[in-house]
C-alpha atoms as a PDB file:
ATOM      1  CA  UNK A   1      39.493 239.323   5.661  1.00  0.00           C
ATOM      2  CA  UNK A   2      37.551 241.702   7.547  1.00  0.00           C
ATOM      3  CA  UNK A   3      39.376 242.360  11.063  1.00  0.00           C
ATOM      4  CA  UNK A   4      37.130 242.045  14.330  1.00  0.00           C
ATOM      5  CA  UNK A   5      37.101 240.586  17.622  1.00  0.00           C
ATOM      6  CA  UNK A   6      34.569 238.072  18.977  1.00  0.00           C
ATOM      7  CA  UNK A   7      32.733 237.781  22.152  1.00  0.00           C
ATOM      8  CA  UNK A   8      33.033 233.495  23.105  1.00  0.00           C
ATOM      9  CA  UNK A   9      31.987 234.672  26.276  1.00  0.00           C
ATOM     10  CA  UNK A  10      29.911 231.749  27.825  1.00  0.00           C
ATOM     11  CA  UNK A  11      29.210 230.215  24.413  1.00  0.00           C
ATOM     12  CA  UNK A  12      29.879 226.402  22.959  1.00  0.00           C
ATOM     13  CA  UNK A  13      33.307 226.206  20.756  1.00  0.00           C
ATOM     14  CA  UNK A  14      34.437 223.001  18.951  1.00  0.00           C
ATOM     15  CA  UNK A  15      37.650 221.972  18.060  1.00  0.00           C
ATOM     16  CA  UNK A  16      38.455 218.933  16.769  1.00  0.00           C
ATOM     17  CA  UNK A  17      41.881 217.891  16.676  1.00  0.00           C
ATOM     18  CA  UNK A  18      44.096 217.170  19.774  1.00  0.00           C
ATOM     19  CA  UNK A  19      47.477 218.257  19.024  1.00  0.00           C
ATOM     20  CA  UNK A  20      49.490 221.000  20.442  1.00  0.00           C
ATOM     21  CA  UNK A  21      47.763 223.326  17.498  1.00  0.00           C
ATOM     22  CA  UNK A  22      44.301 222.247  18.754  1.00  0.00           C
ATOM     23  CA  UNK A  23      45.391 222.792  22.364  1.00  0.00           C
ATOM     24  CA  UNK A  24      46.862 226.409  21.981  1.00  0.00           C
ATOM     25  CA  UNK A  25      43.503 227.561  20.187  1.00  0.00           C
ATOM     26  CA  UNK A  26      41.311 225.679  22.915  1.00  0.00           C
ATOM     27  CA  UNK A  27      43.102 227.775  25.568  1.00  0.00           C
ATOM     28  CA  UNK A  28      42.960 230.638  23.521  1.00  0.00           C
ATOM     29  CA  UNK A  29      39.054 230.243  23.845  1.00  0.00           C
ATOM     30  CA  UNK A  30      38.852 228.958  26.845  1.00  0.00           C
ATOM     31  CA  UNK A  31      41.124 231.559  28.379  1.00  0.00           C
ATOM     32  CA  UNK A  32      38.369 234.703  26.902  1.00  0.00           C
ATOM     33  CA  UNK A  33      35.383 233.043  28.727  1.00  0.00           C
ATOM     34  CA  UNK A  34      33.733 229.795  25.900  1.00  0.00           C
ATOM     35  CA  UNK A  35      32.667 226.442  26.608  1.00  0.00           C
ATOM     36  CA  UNK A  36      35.172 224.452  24.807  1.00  0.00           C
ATOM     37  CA  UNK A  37      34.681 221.166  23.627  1.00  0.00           C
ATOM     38  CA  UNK A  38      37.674 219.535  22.058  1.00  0.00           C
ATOM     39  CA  UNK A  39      36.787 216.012  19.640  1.00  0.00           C
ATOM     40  CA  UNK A  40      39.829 213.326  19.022  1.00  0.00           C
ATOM     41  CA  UNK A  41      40.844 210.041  18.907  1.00  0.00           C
ATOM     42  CA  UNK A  42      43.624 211.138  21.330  1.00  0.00           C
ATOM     43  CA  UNK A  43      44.903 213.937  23.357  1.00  0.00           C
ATOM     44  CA  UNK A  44      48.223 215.470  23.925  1.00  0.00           C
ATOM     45  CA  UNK A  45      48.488 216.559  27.667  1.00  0.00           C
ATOM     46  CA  UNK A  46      47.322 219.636  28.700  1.00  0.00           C
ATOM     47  CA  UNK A  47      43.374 219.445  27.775  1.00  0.00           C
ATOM     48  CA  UNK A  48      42.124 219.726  31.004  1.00  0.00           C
ATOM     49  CA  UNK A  49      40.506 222.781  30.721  1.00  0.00           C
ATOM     50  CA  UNK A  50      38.361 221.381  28.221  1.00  0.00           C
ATOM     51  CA  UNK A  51      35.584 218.838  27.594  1.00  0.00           C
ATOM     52  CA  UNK A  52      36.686 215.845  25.567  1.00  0.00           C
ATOM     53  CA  UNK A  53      35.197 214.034  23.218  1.00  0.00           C
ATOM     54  CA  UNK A  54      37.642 210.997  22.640  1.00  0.00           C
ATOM     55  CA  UNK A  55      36.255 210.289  19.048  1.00  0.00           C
ATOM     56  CA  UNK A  56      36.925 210.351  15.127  1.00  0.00           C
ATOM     57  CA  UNK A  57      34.623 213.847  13.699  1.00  0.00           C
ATOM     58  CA  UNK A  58      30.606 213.150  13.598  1.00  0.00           C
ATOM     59  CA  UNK A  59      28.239 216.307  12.505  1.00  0.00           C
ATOM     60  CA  UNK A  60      26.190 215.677  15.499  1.00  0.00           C
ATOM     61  CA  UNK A  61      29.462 216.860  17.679  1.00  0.00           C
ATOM     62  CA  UNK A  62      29.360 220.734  16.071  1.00  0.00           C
ATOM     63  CA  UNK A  63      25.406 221.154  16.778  1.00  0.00           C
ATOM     64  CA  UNK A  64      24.294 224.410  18.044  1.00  0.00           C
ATOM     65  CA  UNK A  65      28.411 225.649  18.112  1.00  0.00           C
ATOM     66  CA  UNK A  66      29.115 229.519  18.291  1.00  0.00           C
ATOM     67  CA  UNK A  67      32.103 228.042  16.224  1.00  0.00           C
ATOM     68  CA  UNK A  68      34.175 225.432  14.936  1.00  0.00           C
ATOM     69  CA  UNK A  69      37.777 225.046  14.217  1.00  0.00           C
ATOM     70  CA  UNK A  70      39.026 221.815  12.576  1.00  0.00           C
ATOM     71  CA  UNK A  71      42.763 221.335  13.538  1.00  0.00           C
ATOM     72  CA  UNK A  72      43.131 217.590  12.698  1.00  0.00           C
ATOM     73  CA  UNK A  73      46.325 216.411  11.233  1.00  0.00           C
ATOM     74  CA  UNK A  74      43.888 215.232   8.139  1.00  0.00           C
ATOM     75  CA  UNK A  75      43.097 217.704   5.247  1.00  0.00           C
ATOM     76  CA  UNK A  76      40.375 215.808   4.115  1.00  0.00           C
ATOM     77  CA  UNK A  77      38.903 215.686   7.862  1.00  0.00           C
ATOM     78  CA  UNK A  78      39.349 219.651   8.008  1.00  0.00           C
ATOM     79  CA  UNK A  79      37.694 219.743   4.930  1.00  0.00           C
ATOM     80  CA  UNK A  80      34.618 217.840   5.773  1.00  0.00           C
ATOM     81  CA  UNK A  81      34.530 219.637   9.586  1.00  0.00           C
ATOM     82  CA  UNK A  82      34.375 223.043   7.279  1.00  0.00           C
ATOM     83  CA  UNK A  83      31.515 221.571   4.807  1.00  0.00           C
ATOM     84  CA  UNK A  84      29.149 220.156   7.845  1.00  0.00           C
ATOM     85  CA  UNK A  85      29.758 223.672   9.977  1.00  0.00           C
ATOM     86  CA  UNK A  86      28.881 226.085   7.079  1.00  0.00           C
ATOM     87  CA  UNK A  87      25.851 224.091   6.207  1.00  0.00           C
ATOM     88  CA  UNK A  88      25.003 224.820   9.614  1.00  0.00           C
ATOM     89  CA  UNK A  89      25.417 228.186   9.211  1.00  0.00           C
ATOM     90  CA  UNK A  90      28.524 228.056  12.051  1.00  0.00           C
ATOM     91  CA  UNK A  91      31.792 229.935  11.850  1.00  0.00           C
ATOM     92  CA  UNK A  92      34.888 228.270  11.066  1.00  0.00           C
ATOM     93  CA  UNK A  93      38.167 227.986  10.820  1.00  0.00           C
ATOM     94  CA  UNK A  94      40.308 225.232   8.939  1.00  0.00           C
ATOM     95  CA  UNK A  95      44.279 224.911  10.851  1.00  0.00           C
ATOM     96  CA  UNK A  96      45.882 224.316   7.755  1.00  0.00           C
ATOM     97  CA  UNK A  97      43.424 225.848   4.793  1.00  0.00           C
ATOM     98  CA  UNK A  98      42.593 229.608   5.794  1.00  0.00           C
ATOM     99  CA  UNK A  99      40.995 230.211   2.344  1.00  0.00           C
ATOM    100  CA  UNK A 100      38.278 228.179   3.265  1.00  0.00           C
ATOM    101  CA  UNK A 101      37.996 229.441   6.348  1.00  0.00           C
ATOM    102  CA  UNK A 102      35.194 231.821   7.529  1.00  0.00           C
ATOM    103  CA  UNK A 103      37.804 233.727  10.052  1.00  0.00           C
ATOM    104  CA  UNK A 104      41.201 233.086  11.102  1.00  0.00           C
ATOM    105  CA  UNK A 105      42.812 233.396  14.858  1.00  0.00           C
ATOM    106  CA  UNK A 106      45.650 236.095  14.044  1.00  0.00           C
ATOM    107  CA  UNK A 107      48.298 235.751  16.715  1.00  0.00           C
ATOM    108  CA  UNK A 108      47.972 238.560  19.638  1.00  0.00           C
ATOM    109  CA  UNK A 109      48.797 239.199  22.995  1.00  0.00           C
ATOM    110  CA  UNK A 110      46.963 240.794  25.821  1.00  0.00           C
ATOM    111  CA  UNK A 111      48.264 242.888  28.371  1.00  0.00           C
ATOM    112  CA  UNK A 112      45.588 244.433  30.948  1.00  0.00           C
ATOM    113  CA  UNK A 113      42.623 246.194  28.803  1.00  0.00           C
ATOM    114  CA  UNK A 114      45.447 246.826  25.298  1.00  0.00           C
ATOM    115  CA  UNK A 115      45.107 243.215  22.898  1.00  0.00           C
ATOM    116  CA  UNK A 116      47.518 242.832  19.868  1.00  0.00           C
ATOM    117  CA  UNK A 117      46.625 241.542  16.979  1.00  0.00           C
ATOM    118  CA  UNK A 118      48.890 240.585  13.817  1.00  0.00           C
ATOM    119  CA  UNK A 119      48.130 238.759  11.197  1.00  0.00           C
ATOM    120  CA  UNK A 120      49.865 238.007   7.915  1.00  0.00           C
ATOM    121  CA  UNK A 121      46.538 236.612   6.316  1.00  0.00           C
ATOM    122  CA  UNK A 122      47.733 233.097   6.695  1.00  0.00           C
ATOM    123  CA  UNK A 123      50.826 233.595   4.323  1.00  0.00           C
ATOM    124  CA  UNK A 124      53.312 233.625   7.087  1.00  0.00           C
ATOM    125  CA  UNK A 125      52.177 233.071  10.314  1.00  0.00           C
ATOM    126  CA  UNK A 126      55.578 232.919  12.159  1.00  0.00           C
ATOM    127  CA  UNK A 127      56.163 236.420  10.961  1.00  0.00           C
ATOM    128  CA  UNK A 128      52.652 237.545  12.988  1.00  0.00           C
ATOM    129  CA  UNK A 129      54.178 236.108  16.158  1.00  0.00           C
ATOM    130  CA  UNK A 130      57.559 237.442  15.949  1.00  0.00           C
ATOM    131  CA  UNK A 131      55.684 241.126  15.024  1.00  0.00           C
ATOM    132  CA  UNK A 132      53.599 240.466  18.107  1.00  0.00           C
ATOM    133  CA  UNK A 133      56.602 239.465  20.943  1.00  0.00           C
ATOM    134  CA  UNK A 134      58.344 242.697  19.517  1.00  0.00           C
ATOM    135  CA  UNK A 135      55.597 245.213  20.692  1.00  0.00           C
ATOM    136  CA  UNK A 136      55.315 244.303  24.110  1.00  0.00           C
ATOM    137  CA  UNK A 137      57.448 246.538  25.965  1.00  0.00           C
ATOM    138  CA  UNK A 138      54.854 249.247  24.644  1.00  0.00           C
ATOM    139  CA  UNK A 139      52.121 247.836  25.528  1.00  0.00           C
ATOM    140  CA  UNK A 140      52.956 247.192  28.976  1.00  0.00           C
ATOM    141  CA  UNK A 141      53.627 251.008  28.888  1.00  0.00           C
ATOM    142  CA  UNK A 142      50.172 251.763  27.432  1.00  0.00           C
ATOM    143  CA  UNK A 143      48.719 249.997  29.772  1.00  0.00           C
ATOM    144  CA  UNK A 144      49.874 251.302  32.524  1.00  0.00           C
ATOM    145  CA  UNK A 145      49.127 254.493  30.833  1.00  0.00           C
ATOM    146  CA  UNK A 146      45.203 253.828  29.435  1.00  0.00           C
ATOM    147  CA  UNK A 147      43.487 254.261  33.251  1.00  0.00           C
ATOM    148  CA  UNK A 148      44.913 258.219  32.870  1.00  0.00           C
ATOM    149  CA  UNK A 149      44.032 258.444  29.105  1.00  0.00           C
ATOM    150  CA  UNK A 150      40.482 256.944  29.682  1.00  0.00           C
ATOM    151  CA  UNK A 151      39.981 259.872  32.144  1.00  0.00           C
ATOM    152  CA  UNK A 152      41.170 262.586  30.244  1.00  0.00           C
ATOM    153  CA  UNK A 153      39.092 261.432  27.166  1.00  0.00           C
ATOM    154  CA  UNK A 154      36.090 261.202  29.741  1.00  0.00           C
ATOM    155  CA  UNK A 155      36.420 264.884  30.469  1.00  0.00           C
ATOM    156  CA  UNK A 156      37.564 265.794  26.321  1.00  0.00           C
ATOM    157  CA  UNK A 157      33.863 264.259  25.462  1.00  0.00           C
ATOM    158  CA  UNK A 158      31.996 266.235  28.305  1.00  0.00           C
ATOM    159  CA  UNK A 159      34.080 269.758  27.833  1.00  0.00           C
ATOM    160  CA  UNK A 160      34.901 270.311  24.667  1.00  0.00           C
ATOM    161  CA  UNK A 161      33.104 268.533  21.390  1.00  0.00           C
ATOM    162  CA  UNK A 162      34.079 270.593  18.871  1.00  0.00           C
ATOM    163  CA  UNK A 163      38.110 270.242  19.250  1.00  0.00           C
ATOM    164  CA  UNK A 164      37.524 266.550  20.815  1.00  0.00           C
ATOM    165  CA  UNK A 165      39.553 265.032  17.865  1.00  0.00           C
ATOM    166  CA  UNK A 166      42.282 267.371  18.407  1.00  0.00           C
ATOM    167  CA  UNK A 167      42.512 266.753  21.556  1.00  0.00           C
ATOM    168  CA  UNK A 168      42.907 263.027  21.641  1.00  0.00           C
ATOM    169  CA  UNK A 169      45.095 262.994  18.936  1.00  0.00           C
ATOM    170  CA  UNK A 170      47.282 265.596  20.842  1.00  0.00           C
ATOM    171  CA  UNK A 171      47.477 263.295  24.503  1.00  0.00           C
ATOM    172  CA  UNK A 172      48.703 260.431  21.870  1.00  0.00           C
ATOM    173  CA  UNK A 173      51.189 262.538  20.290  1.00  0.00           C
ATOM    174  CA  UNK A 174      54.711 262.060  20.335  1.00  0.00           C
ATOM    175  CA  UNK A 175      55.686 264.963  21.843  1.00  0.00           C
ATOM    176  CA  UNK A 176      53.077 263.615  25.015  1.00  0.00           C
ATOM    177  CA  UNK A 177      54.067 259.954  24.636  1.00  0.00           C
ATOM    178  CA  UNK A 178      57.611 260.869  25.057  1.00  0.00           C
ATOM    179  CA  UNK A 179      57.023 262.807  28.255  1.00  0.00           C
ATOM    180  CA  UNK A 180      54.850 260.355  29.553  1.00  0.00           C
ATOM    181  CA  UNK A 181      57.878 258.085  29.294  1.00  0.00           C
ATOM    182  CA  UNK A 182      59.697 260.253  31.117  1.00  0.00           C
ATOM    183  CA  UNK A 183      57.659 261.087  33.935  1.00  0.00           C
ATOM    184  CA  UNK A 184      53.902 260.516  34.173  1.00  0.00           C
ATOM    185  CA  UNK A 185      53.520 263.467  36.244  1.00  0.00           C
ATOM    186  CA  UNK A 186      54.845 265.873  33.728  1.00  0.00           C
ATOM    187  CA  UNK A 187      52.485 264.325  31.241  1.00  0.00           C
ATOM    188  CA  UNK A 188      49.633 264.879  33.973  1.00  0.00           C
ATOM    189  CA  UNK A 189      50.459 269.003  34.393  1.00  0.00           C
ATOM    190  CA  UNK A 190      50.609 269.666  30.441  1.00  0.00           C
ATOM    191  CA  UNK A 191      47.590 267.324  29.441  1.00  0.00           C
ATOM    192  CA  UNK A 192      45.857 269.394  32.648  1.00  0.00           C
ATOM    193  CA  UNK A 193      46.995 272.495  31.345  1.00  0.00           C
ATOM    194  CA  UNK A 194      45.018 272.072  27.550  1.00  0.00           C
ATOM    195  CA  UNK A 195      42.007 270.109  28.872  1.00  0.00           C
END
């Protein structure tokens, strides 16, 4: 699988299925910005967010989708939901068959401008969540940190190209990190001192 993030930004995502699986990836969308539409028979509470179609799967409900994800609790539904969306030339994603899946939602977490990502490849997908809770007392701390780092690497770029590299790599070290963590303003005087 080839690792990359997607812009849903204003654009039309199906899911079909309207269990809690189907309702943590329509939030997921629906919390970075698409126009979700969500297609079942019934609904588990919490789709309000979304529009619903209260209906079994028809082709004509994926039309003109950014992408689909099938999250019934029927294999052979998934299945078909995958067939119709790929002859459409649409992305998508099958709950319980990543293989035939075009991509697959890896579990992450967001904190400010610093997102997460882990994925086991669909082999173990409780393992990606438990990887992802672990790592979050850093990246509250690289958040916090990433407004001062985006300046300095403003000023690296402008003053000094050739040794750019070295320099990044240097405000990231662990010899940096570990004074940052100490006291941001001891950070601030040596990063000052070599840019």
């Amino acid at each position: 699988m080839y690792p990359v993030m997607l812009n849903v930004d204003g654009k039309k995502c199906v899911i079909a299925g309207g269990g809690q699986t189907a309702l943590r990836k329509a939030k997921k969308l629906s919390d970075c910005g698409a126009k979700v539409t969500v297609i079942s028979p019934d609904f588990c509470d919490g789709f309000d967010f979304a529009e619903k179609i209260q209906s079994e799967y028809k082709p004509e409900y994926i039309k003109n989708s950014f992408l689909v994800i099938a999250a019934t609790n029927n294999s052979e539904t998934n299945k078909q939901i995958a067939d119709d969306a790929q002859k459409e030339g649409i992305l998508v994603s099958l709950a319980d068959n990543s293989e035939q899946s075009d991509f697959m939602s890896p579990c992450s977490q967001t904190t400010g401008n610093i997102t997460l990502s882990v994925s086991t490849n669909g082999k173990y997908p409780i393992l990606a969540k438990k990887l992802c809770k672990k790592n979050m007392y850093d990246m509250v701390f690289y958040n916090e940190l990433l407004p001062l780092l985006e300046e300095y690497r403003r000023q690296i770029l402008l003053k000094h190209r050739d040794t750019k590299n070295e320099l990044l790599e240097y405000l990231i070290s662990d010899e940096m990190i570990s004074l940052a963590k100490k006291d941001v303003k001891l950070f601030k005087a040596k990063a000052d001192k070599v840019i």
